[in-house]
PDB file of N, CA and C in Angstrom:
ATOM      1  N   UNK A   1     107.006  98.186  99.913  1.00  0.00           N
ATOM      2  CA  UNK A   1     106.093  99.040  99.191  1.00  0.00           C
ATOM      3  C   UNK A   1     106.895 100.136  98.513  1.00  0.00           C
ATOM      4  N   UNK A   2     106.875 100.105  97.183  1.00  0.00           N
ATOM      5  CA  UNK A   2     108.015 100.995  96.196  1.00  0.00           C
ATOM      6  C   UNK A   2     106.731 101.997  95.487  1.00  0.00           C
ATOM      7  N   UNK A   3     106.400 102.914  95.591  1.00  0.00           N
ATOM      8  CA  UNK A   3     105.245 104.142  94.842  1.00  0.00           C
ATOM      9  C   UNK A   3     106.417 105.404  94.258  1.00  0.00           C
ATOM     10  N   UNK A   4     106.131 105.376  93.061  1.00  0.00           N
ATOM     11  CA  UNK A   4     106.478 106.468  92.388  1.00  0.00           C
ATOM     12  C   UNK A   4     105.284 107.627  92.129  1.00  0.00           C
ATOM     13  N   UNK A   5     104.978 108.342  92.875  1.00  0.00           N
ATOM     14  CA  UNK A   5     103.589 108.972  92.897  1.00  0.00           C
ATOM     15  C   UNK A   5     103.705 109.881  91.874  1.00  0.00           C
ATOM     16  N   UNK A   6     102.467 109.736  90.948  1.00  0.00           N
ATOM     17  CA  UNK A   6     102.714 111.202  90.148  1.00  0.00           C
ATOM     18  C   UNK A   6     102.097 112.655  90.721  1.00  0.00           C
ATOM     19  N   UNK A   7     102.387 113.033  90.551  1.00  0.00           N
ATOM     20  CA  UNK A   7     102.321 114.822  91.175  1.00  0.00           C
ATOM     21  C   UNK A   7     101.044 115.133  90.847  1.00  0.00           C
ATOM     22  N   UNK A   8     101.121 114.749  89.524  1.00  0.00           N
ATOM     23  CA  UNK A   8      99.711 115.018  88.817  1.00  0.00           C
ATOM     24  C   UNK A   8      98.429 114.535  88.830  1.00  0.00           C
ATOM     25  N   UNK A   9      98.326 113.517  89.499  1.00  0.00           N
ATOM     26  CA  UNK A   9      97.647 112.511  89.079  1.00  0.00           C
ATOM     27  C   UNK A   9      96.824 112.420  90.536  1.00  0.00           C
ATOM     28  N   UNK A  10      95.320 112.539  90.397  1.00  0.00           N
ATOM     29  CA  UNK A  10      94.205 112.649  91.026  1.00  0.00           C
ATOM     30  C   UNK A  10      93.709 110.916  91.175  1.00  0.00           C
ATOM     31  N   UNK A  11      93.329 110.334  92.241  1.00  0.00           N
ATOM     32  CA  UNK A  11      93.012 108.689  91.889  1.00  0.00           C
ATOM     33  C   UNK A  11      91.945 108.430  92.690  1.00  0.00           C
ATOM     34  N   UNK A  12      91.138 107.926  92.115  1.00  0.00           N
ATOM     35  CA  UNK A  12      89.240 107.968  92.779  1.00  0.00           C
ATOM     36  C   UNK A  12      89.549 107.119  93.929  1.00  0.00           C
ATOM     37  N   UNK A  13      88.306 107.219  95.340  1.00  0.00           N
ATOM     38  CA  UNK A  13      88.531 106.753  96.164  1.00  0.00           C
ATOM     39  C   UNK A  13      88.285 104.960  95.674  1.00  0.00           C
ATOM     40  N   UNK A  14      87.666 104.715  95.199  1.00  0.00           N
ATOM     41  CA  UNK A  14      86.985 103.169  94.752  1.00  0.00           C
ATOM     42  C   UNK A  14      88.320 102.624  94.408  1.00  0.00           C
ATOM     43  N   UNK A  15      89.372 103.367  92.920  1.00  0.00           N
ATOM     44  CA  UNK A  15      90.615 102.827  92.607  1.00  0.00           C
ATOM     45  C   UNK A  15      91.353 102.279  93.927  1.00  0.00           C
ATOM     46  N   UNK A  16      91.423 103.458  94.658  1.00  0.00           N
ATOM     47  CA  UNK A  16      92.395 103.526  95.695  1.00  0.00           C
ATOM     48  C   UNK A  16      91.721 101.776  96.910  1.00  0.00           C
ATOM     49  N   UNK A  17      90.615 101.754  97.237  1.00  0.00           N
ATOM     50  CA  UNK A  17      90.101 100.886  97.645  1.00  0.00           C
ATOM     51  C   UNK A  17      90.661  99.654  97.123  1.00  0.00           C
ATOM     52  N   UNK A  18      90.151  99.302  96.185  1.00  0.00           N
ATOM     53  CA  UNK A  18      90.306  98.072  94.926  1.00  0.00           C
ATOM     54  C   UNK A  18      92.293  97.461  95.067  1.00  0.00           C
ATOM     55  N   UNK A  19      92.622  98.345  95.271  1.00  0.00           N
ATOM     56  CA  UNK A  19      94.191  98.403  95.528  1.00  0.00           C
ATOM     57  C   UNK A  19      94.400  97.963  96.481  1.00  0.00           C
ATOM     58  N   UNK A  20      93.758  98.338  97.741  1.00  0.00           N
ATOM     59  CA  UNK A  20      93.975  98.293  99.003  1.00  0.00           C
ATOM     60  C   UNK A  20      93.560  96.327  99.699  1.00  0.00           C
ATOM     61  N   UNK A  21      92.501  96.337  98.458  1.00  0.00           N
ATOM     62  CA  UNK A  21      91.872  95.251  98.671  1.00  0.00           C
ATOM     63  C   UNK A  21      90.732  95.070  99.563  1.00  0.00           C
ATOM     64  N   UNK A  22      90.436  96.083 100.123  1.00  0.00           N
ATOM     65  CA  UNK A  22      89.334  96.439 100.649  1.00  0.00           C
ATOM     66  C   UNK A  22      87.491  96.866 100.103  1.00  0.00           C
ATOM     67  N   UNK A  23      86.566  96.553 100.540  1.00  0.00           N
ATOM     68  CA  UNK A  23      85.242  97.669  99.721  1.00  0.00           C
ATOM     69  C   UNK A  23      85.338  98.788 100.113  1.00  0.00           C
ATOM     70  N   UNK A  24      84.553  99.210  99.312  1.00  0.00           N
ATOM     71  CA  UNK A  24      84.956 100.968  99.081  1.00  0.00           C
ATOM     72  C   UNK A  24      83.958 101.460 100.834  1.00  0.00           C
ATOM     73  N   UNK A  25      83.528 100.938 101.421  1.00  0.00           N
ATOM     74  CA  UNK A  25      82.717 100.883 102.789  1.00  0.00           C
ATOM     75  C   UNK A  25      83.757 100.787 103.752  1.00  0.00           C
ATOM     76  N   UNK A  26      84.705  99.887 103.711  1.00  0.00           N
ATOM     77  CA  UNK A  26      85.576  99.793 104.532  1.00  0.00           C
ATOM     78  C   UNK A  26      86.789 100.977 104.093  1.00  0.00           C
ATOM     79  N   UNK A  27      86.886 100.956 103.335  1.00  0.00           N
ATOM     80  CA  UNK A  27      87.947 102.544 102.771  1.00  0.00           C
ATOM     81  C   UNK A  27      87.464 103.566 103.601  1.00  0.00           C
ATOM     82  N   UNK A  28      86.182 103.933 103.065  1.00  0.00           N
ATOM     83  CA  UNK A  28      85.258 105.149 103.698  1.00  0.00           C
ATOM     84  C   UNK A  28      85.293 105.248 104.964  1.00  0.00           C
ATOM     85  N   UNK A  29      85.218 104.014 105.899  1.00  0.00           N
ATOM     86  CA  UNK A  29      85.656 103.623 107.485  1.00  0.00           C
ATOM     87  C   UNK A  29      86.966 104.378 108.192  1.00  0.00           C
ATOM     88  N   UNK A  30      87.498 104.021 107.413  1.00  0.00           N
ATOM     89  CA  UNK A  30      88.931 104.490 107.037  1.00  0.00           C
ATOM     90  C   UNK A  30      89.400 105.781 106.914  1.00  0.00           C
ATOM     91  N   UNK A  31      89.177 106.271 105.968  1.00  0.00           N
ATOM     92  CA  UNK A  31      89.589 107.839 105.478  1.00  0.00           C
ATOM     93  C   UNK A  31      88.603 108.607 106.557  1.00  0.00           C
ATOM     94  N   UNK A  32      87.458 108.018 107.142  1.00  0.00           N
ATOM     95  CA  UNK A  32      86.746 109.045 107.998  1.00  0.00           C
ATOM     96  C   UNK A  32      87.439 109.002 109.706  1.00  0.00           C
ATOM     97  N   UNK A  33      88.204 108.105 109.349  1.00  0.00           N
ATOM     98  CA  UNK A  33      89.081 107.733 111.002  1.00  0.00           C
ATOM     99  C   UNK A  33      90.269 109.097 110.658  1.00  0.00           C
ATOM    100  N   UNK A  34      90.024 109.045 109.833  1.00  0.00           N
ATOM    101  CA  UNK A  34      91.506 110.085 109.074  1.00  0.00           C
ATOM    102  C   UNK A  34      91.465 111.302 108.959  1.00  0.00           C
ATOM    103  N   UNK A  35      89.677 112.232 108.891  1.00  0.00           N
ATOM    104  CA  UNK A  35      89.443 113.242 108.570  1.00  0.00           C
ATOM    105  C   UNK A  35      89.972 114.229 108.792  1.00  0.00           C
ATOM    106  N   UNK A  36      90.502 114.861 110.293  1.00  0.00           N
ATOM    107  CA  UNK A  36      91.548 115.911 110.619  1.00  0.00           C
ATOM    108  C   UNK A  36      92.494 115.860 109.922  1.00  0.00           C
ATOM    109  N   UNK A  37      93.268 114.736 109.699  1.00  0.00           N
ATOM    110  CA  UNK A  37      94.799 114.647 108.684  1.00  0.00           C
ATOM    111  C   UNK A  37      94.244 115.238 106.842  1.00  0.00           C
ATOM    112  N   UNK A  38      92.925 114.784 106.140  1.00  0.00           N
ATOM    113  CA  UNK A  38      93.066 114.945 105.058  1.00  0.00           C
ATOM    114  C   UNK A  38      92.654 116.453 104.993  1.00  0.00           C
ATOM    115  N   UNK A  39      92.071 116.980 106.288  1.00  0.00           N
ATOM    116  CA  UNK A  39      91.136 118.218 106.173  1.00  0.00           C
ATOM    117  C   UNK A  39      92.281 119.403 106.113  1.00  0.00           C
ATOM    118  N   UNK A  40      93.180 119.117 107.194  1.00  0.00           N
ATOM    119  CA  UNK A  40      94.265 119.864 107.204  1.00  0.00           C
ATOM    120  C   UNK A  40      95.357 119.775 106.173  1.00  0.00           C
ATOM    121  N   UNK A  41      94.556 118.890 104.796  1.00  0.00           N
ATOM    122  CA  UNK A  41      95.468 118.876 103.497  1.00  0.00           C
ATOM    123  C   UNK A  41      94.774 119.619 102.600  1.00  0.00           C
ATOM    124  N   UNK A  42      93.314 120.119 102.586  1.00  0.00           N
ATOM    125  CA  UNK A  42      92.300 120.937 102.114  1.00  0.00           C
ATOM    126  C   UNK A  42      91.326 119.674 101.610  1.00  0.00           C
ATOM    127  N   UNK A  43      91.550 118.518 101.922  1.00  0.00           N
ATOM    128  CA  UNK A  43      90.600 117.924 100.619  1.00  0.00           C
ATOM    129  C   UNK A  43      89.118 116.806 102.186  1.00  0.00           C
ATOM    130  N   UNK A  44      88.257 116.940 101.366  1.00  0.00           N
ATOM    131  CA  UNK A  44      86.800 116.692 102.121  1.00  0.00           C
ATOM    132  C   UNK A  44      86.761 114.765 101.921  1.00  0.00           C
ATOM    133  N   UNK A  45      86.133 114.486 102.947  1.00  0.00           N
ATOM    134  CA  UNK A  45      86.271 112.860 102.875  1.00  0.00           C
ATOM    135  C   UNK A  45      85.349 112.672 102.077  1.00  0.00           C
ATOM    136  N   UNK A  46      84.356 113.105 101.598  1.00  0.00           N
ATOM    137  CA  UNK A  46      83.554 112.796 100.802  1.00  0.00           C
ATOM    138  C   UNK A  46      83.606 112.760  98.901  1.00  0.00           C
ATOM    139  N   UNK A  47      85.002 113.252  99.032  1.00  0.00           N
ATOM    140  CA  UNK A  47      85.247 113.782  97.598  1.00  0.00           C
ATOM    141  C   UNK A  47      85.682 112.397  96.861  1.00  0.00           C
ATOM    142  N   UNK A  48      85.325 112.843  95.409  1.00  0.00           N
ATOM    143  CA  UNK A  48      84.730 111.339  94.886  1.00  0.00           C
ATOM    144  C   UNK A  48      87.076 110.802  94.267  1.00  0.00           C
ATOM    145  N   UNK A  49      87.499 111.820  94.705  1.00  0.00           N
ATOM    146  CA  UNK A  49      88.945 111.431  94.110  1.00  0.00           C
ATOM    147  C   UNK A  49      89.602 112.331  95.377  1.00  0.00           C
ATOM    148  N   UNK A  50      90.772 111.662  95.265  1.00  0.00           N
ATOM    149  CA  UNK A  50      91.790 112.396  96.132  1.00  0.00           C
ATOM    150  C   UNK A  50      92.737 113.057  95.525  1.00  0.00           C
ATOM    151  N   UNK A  51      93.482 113.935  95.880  1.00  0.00           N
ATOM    152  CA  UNK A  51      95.018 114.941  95.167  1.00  0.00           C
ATOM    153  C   UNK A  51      95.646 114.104  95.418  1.00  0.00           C
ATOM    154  N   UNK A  52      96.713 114.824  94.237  1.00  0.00           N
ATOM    155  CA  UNK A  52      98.021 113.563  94.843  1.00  0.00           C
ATOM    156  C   UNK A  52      98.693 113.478  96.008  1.00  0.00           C
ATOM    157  N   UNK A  53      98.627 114.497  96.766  1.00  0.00           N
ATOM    158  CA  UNK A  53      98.674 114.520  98.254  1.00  0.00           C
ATOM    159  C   UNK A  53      98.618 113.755  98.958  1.00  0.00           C
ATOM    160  N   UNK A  54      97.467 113.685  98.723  1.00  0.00           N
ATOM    161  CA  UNK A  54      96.601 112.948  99.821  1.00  0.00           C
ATOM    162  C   UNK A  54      96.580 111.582  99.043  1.00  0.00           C
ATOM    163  N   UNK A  55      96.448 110.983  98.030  1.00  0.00           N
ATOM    164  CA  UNK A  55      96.879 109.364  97.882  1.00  0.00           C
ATOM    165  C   UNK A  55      97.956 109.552  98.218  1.00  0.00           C
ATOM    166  N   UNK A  56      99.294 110.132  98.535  1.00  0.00           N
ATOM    167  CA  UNK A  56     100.879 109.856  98.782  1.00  0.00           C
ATOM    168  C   UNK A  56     100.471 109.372 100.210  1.00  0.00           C
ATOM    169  N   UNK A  57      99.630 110.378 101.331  1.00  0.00           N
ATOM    170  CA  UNK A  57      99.809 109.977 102.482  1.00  0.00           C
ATOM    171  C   UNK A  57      98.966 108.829 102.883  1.00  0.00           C
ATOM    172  N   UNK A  58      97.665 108.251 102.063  1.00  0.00           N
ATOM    173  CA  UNK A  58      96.712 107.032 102.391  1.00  0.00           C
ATOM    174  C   UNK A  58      97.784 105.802 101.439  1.00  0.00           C
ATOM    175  N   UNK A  59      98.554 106.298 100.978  1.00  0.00           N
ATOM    176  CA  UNK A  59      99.478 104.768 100.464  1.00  0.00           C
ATOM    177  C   UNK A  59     100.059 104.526 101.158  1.00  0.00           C
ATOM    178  N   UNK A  60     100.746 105.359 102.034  1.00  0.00           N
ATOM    179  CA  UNK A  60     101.755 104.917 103.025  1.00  0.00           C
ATOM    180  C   UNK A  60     101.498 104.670 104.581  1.00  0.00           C
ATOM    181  N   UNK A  61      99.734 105.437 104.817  1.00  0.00           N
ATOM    182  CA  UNK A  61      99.568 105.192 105.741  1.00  0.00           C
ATOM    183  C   UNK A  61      99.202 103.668 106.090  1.00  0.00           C
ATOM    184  N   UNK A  62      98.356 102.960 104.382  1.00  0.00           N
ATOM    185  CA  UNK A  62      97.414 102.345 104.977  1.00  0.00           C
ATOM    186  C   UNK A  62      98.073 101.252 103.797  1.00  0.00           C
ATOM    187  N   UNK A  63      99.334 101.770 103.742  1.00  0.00           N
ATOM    188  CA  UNK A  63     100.241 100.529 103.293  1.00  0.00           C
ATOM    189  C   UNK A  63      99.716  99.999 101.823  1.00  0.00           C
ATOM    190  N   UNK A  64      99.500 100.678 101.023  1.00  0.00           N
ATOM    191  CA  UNK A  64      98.786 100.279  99.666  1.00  0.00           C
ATOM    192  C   UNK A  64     100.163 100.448  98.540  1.00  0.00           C
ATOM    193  N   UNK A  65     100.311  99.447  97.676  1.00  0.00           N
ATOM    194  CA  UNK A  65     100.828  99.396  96.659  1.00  0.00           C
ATOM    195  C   UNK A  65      99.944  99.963  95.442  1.00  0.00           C
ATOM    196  N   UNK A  66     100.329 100.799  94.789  1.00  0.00           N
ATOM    197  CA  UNK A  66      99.694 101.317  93.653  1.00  0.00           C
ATOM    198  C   UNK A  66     100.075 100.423  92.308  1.00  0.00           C
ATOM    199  N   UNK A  67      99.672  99.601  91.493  1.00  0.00           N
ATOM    200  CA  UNK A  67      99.996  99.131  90.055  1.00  0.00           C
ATOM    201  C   UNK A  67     100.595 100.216  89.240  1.00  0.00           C
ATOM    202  N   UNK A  68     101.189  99.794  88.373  1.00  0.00           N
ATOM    203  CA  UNK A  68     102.585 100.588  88.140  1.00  0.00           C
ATOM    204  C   UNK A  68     101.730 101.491  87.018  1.00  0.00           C
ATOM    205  N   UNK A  69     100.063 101.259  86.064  1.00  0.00           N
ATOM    206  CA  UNK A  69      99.674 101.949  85.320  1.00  0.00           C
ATOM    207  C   UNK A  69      99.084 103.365  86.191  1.00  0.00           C
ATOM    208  N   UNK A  70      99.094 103.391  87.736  1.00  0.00           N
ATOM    209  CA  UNK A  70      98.308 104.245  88.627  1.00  0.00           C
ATOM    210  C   UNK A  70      99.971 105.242  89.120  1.00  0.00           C
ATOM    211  N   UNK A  71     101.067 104.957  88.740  1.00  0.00           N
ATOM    212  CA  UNK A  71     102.444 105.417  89.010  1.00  0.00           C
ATOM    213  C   UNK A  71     102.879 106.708  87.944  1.00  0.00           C
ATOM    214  N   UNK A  72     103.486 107.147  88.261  1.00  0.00           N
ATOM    215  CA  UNK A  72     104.395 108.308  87.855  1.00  0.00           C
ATOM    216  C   UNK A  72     105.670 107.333  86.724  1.00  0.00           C
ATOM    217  N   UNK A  73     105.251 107.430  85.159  1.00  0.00           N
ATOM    218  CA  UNK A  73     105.616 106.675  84.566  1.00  0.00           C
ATOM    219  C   UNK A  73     107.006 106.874  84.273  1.00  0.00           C
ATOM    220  N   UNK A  74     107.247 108.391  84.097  1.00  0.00           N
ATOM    221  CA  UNK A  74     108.681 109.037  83.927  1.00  0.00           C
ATOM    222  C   UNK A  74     109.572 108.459  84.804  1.00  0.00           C
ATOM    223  N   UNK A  75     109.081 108.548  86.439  1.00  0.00           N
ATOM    224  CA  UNK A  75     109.986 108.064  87.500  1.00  0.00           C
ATOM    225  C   UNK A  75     109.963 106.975  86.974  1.00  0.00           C
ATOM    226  N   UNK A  76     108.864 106.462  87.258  1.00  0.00           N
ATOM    227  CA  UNK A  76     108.984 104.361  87.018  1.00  0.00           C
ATOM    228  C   UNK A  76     110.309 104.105  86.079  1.00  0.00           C
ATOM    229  N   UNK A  77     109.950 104.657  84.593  1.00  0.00           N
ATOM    230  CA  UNK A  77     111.598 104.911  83.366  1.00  0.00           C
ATOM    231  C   UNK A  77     112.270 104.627  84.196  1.00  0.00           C
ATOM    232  N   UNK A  78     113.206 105.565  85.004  1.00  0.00           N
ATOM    233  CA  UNK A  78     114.205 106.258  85.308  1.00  0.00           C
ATOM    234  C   UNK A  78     114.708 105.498  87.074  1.00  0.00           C
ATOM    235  N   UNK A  79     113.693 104.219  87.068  1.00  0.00           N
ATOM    236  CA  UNK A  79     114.413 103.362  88.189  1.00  0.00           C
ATOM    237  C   UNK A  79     115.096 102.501  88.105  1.00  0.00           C
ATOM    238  N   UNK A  80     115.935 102.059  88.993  1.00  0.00           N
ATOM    239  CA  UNK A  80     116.573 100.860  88.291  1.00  0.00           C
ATOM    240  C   UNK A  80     115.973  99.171  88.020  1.00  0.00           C
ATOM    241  N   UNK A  81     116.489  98.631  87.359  1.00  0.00           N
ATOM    242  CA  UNK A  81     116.000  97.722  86.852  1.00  0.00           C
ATOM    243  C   UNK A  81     115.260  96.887  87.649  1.00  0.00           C
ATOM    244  N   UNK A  82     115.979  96.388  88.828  1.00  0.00           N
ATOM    245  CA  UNK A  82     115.534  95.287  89.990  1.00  0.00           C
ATOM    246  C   UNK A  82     113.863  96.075  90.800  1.00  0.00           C
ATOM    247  N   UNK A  83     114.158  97.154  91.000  1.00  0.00           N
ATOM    248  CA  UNK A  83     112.346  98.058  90.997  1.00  0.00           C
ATOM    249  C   UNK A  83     111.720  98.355  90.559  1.00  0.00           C
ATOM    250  N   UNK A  84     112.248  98.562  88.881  1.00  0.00           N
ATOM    251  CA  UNK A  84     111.104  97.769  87.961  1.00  0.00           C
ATOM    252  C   UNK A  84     110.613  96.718  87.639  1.00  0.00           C
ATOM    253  N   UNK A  85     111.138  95.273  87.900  1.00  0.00           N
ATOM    254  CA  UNK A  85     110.668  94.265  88.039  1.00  0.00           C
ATOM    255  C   UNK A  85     109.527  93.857  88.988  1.00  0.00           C
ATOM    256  N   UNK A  86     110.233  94.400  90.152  1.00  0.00           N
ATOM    257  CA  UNK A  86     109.798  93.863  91.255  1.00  0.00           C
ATOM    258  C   UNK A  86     108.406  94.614  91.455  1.00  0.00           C
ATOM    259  N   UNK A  87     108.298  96.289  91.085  1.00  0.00           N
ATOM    260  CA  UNK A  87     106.665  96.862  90.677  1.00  0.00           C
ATOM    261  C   UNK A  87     106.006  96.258  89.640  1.00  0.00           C
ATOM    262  N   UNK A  88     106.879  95.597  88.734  1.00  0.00           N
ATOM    263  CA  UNK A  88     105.748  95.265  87.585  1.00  0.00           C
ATOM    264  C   UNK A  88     104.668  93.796  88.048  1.00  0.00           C
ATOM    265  N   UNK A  89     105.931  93.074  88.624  1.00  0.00           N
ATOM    266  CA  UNK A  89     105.746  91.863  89.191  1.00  0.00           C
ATOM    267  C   UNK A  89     104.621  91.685  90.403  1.00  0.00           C
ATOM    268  N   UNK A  90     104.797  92.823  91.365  1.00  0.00           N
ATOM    269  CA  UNK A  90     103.927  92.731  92.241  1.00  0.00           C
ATOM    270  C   UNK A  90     104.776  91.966  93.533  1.00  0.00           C
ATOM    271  N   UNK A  91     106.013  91.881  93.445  1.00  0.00           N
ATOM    272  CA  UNK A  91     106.965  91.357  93.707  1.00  0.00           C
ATOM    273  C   UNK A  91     106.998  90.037  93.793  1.00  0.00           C
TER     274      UNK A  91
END
């Protein structure tokens, strides 16, 4: 799992789901098993998008590959070739 997270970049819970491969019911299952961790990041389980924060720590917790148009495009540039393939590819 290779994520170039952008800093900036806010990503709805449904996206984040859809990624995960999961319904957005089973996400919600999920992030509410999680609530102390996101609460103590400031952000509410109910909120219709997450900070980039908080997608950095539900990608890695819950093992999600982000598609490289949902990535930090500058970084993506600026990787080397074989991890850009292999993100574009899906490996």
């Amino acid at each position: 799992m290779i994520n170039f997270y952008d800093p900036k970049r806010s990503i709805s819970k449904l996206q984040l789901a859809l990624c995960a491969g999961v319904c957005p019911r089973v996400f919600a299952y999920y992030l509410e098993s999680r609530r102390e961790i996101l609460e103590a990041m400031g952000v509410s389980v109910i909120a219709k998008k997450l900070p980039p924060e908080a997608v950095k720590y539900v990608c890695e917790d819950y093992c999600i590959d982000l598609p490289p148009h949902l990535q930090d495009q500058k970084a993506l540039a600026k990787a080397p070739e074989y991890l850009r393939k292999a993100i574009i590819s899906g490996y």
